[in-house]
Protein backbone atom coordinates (compact mmCIF):
# COMPACT_ATOMS: atom_id res chain seq x y z
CA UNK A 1 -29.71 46.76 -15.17
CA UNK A 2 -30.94 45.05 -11.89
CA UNK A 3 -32.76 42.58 -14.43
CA UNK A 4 -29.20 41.86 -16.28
CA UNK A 5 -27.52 41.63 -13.03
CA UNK A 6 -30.07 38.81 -11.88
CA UNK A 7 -29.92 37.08 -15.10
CA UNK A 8 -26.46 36.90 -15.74
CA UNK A 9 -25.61 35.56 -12.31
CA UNK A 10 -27.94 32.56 -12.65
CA UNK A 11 -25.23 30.59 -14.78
CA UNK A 12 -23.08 30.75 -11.58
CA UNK A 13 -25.78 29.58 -9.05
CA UNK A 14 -26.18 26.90 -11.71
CA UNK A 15 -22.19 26.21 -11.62
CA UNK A 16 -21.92 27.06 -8.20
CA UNK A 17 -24.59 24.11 -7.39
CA UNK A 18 -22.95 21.61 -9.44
CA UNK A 19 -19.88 21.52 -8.35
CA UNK A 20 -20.84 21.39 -4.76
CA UNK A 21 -22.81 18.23 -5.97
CA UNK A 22 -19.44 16.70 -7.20
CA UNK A 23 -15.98 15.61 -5.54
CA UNK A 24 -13.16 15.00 -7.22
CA UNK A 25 -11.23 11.89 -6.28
CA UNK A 26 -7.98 10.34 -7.48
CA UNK A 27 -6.40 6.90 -7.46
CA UNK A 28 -4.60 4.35 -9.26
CA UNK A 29 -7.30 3.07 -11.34
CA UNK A 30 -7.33 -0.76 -12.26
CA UNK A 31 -8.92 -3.45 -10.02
CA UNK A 32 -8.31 -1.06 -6.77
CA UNK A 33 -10.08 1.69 -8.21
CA UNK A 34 -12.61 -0.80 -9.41
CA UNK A 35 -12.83 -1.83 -5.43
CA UNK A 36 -12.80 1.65 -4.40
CA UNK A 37 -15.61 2.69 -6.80
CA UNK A 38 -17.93 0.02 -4.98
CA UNK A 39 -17.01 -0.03 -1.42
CA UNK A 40 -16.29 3.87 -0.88
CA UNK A 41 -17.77 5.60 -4.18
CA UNK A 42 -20.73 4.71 -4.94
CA UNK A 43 -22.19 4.39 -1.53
CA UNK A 44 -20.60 7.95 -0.26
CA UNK A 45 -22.75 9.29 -3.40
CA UNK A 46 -25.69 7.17 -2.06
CA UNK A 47 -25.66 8.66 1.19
CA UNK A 48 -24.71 12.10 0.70
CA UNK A 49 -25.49 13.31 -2.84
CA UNK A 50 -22.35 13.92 -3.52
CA UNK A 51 -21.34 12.25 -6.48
CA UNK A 52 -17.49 11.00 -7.02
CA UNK A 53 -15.95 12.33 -10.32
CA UNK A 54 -12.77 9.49 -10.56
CA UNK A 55 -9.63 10.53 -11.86
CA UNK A 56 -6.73 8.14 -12.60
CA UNK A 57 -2.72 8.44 -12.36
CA UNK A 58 0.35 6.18 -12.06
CA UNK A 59 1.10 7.62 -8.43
CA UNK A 60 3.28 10.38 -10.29
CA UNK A 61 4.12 13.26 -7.37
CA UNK A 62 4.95 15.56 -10.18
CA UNK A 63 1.30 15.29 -11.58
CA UNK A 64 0.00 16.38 -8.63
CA UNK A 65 2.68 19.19 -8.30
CA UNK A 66 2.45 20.88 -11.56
CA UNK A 67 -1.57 20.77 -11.15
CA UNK A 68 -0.88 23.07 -7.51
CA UNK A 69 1.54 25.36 -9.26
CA UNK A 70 -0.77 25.79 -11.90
CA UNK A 71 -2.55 27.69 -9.56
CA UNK A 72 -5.90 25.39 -10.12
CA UNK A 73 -5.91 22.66 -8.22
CA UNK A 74 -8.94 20.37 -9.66
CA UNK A 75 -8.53 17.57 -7.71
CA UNK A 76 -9.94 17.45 -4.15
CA UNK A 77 -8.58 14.19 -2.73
CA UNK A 78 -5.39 11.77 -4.03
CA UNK A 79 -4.72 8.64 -3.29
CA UNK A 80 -0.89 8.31 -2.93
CA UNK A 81 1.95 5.40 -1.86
CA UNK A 82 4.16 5.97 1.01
CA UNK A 83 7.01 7.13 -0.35
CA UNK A 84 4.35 10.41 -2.27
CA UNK A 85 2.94 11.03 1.59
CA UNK A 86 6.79 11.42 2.58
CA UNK A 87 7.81 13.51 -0.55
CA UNK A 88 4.60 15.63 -0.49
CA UNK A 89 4.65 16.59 3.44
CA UNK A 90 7.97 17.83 3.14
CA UNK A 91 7.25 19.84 0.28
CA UNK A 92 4.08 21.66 1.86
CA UNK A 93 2.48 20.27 -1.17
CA UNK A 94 -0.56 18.37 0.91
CA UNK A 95 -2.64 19.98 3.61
CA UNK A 96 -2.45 19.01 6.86
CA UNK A 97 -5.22 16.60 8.26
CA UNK A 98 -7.24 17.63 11.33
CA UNK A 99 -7.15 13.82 13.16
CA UNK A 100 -10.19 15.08 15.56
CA UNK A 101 -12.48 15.30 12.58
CA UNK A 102 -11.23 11.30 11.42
CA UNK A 103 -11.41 9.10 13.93
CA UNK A 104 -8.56 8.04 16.93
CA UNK A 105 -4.89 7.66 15.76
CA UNK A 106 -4.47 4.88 18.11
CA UNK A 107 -7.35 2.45 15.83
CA UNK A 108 -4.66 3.05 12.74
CA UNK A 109 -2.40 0.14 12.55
CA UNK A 110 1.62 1.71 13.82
CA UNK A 111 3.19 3.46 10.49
CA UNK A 112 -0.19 4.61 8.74
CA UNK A 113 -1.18 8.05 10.07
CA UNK A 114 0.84 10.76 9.06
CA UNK A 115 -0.05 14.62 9.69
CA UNK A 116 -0.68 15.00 6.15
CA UNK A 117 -2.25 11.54 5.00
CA UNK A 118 -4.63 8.96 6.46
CA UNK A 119 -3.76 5.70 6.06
CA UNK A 120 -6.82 3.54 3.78
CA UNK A 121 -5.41 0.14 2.74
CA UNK A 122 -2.68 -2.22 3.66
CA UNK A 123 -0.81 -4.72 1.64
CA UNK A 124 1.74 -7.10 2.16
CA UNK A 125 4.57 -8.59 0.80
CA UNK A 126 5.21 -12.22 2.15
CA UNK A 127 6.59 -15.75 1.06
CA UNK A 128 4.47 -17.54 -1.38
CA UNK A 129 4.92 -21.39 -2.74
CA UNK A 130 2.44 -23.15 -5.25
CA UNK A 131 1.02 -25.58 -2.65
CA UNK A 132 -0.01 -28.18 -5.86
CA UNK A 133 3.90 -28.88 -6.22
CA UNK A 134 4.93 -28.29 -2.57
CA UNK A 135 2.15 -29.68 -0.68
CA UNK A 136 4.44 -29.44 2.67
CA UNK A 137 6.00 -25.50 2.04
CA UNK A 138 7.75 -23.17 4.18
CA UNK A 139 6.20 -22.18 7.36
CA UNK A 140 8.06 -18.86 8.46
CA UNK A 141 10.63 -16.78 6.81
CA UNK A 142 13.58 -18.81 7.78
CA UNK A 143 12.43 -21.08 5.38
CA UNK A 144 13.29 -18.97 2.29
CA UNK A 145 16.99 -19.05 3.60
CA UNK A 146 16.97 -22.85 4.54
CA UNK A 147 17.99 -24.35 1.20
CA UNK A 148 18.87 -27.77 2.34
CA UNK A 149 15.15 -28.56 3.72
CA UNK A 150 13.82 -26.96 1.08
CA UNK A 151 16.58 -27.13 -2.12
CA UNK A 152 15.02 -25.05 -5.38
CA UNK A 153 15.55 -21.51 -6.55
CA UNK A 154 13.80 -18.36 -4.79
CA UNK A 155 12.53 -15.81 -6.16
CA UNK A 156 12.91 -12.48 -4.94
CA UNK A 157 12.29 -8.80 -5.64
CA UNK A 158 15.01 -7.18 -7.24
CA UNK A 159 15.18 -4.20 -4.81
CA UNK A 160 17.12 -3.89 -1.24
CA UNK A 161 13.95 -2.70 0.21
CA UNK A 162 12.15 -6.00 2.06
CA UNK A 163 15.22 -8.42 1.19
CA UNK A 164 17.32 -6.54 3.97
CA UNK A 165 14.52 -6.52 6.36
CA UNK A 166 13.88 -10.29 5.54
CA UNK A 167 17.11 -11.38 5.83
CA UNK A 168 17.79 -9.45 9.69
CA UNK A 169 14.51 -11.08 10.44
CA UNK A 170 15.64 -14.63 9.14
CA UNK A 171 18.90 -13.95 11.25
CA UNK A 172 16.54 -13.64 14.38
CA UNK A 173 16.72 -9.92 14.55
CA UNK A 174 13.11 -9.49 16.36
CA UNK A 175 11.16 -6.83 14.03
CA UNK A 176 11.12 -3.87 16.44
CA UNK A 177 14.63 -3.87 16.29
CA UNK A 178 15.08 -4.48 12.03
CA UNK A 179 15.44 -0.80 11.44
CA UNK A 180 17.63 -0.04 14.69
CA UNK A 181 19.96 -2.55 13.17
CA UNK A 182 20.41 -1.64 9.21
CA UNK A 183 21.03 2.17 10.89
CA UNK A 184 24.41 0.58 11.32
CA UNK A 185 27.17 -0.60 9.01
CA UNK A 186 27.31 -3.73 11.17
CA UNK A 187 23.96 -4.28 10.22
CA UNK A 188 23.97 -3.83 6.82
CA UNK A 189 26.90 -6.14 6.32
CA UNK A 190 24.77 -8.50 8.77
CA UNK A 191 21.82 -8.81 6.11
CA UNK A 192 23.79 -8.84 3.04
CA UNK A 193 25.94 -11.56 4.50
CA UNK A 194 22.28 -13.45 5.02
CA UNK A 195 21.64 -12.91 1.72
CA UNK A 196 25.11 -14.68 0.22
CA UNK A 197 23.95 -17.81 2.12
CA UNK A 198 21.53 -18.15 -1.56
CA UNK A 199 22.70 -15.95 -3.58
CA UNK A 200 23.18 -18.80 -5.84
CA UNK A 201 19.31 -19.55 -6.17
CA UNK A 202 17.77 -16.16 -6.53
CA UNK A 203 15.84 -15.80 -9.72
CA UNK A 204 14.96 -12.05 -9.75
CA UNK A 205 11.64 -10.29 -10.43
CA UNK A 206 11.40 -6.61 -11.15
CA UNK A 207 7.53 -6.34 -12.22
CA UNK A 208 4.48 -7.61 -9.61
CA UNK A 209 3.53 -10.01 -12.55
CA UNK A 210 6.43 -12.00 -12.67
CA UNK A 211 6.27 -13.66 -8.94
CA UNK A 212 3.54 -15.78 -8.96
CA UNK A 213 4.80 -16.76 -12.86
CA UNK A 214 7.90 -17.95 -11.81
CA UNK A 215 5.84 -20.07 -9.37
CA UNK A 216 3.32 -21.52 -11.90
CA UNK A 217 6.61 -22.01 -14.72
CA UNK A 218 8.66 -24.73 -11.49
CA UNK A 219 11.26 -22.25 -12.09
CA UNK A 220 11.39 -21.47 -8.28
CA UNK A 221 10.45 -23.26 -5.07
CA UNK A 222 8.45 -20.35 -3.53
CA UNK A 223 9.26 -16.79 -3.79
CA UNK A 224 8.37 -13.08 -1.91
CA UNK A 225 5.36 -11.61 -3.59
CA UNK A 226 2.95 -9.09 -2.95
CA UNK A 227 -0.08 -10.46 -1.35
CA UNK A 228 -2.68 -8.90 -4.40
CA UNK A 229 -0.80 -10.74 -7.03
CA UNK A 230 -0.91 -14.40 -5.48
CA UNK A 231 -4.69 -13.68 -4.54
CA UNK A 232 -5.32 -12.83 -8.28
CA UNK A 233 -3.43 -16.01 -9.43
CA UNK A 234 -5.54 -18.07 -7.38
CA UNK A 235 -8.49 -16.60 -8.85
CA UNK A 236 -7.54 -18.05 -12.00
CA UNK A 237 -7.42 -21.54 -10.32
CA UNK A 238 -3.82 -22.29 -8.53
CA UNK A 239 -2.87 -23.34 -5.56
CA UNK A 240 -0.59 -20.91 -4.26
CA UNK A 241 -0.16 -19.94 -0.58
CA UNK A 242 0.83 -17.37 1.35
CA UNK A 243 3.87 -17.66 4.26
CA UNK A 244 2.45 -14.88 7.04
CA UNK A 245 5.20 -15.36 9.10
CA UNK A 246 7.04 -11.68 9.05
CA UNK A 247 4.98 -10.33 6.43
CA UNK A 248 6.10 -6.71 5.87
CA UNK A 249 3.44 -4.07 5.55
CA UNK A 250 2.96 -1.30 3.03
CA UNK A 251 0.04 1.04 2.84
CA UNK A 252 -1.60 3.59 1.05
CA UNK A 253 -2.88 7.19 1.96
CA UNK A 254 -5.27 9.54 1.13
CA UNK A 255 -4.56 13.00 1.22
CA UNK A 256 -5.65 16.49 0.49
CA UNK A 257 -3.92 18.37 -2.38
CA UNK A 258 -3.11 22.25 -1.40
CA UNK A 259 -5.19 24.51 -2.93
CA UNK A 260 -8.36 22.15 -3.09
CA UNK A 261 -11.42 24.17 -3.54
CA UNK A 262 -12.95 23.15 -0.32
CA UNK A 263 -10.33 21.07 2.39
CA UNK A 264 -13.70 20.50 4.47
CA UNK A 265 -15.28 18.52 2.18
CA UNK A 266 -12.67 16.95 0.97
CA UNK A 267 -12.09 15.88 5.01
CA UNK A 268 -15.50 15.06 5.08
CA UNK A 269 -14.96 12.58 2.28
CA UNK A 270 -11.75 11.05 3.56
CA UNK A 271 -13.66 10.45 7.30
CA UNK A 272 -16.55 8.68 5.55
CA UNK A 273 -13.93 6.59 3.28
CA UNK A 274 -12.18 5.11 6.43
CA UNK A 275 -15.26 4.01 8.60
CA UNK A 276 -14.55 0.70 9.42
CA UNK A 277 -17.28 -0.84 7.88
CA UNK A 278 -16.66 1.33 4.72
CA UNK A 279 -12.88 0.43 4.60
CA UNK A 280 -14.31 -3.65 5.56
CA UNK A 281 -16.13 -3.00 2.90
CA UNK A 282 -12.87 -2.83 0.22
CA UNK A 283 -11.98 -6.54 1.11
CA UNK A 284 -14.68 -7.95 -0.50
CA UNK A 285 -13.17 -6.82 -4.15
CA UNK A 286 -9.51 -6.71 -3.11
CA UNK A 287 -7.23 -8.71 -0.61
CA UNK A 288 -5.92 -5.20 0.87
CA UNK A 289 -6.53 -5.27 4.49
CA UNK A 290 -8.02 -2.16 5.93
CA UNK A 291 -5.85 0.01 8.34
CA UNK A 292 -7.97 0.24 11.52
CA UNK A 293 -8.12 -2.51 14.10
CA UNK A 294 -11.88 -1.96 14.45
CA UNK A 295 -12.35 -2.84 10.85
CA UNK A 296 -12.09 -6.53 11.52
CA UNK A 297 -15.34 -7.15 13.29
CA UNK A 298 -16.77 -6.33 9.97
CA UNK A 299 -15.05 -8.31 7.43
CA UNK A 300 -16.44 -11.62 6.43
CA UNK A 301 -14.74 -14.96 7.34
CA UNK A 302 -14.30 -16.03 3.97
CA UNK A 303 -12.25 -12.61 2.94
CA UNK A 304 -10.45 -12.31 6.12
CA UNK A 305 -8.51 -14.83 5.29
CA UNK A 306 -6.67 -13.32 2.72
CA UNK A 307 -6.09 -10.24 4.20
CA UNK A 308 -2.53 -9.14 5.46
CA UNK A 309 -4.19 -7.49 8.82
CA UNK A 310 -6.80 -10.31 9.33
CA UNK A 311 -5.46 -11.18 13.48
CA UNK A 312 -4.82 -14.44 12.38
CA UNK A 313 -2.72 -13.23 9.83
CA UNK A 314 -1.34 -10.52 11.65
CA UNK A 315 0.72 -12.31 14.10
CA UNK A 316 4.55 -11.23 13.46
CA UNK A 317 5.19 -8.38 10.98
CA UNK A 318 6.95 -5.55 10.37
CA UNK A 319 5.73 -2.40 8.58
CA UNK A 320 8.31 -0.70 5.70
CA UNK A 321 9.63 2.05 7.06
CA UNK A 322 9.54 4.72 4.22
CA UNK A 323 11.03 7.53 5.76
CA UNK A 324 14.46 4.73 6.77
CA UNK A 325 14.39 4.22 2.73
CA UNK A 326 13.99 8.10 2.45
CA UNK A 327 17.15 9.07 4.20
CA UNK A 328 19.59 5.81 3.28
CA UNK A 329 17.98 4.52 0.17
CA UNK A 330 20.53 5.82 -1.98
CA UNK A 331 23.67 4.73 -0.61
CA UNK A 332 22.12 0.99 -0.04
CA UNK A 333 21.14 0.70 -3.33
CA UNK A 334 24.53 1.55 -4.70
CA UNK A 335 26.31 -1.43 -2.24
CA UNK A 336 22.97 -3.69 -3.88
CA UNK A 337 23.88 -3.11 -7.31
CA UNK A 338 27.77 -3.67 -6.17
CA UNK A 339 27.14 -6.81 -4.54
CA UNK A 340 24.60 -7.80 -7.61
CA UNK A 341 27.38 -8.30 -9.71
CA UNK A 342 30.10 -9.68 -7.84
């Protein structure tokens, strides 16, 4: 029997071994994944044995929620957007992050640590023009609203989220005080009357794609974008820039998914994935700018300047407050699609 006993459990030691020599990581696949696999994957396997098995998703919260309540949680660490951190904390659906194992909270740019989620990347969305056509663009972000020194249709996003906040901040509104100001009617009637002054010559984009197309088509002057898309464009050989001038800032979070087999490791991970010279080392595949201040001493000139926290970039922004779109979303979205079709 003892000879059974011993023989049977060596399958499990075998198991057992394995899957302490694999992590399980999720993310949004695509050329971010791609990034991540480089800068953060392969080189955490490299140093620690561990090897990274990649999942993929669309950022669906209810993916992650019906693998919890299945009561087998295979995933160890998710990558999630803002608005998933938000949703998920409340919910009790992500484990809460020990900051003294990470690193100090005050190296995370403001907005991107969260008791749940550490902040990993940062991306922007700006102004953009196609510099071959408009050698002499906009400057700052009152330029998108000044339509007699620069006449031409805009693009913009077809969402109130970032064409309120533009607007206050093209009305002067100084971007501490953008969020203190669309808590109140008065300011909400203050950025939609902004955005009547050119109503007229928005062109709308819904999908990421279409911004820096209606830029290479003439059909607009210069339009928001996100900052990936016009860095991906220029890739392909145009000339489009990027308007830094109160940029607003999104980011990204990793987090821990309750019910992971082992929240230490999957800590363990996260700390080694947001080393500054690990997360520097992201930029070199992907203009996302990395979301601790001590990260810049590492990135190289020539991919610093495309990044949306490089310090010369970095000059006046304002990050997207989630949790403001959380709580008010609704209701502003309604008066959007109101005022849409007036």
């Amino acid at each position: 029997m003892l000879a059974l006993s011993l023989v049977a459990s060596v399958p499990f030691v075998a198991t057992s071994a394995m899957a302490q020599d694999k992590l399980s990581v999720m993310s949004f696949g695509g050329a971010y994944q791609e990034a991540q696999r480089k800068a953060v994957f392969e080189t955490y396997a490299a140093s620690t044995g561990i090897k990274i098995d990649e999942q993929e998703y669309g950022g669906e919260i209810a993916k992650i929620k019906a693998m919890i309540e299945s009561g087998n949680t295979t995933v160890d660490v998710v990558d999630v957007d803002a608005p998933t951190l938000l949703q998920g904390c409340d919910e009790g659906i992500f484990e809460k992050i020990d900051w003294s194992a990470i690193g100090p909270k005050d190296d995370w740019i403001d907005g991107t640590t969260s008791e749940c989620g550490v902040g990993t990347i940062v991306y922007a969305t700006t102004l953009a023009y196609d510099g071959a056509k408009l050698p002499n663009g906009p400057s700052t972000i009152k330029d998108l609203f000044d339509t007699k020194k620069f006449p031409g249709k805009r693009g913009l996003w077809k969402n109130p989220a970032t064409n309120l906040e533009f607007a206050l901040l093209a009305d002067s509104v100084p971007a501490d005080k953008v969020y203190e100001t669309l808590s109140t009617p008065e300011g909400v009637d203050r950025a939609f009357a902004k955005l009547d002054t050119i109503k007229d010559s928005i062109v709308w984009w819904e999908a990421g794609a279409q911004a820096p197309q209606l830029l290479a088509s003439g059909e607009v002057v210069m339009t928001t974008a996100w900052n990936g898309r016009i860095y991906n464009a220029n890739k392909e050989g145009k000339d489009f820039r990027l308007v830094w001038d109160n940029q607003i800032l999104d980011s990204n979070y990793w987090v821990i998914p309750k019910g992971a087999k082992s929240p230490d490791r999957s800590l363990a991970f996260i700390k080694y994935a947001v080393e500054p010279k690990v997360l520097a080392g992201i930029t070199k595949y992907i203009p996302y700018g990395p979301v601790r201040k001590s990260s810049a001493e590492f990135v190289a000139p020539e991919d610093a300047k495309n990044l949306p926290t490089s310090p010369q970039n970095l000059t006046v922004s304002l990050t997207l407050d989630n949790a403001f779109w959380a709580d008010n979303g609704d209701e502003i979205r309604k008066r959007f699609t109101t005022w849409l079709a007036q």
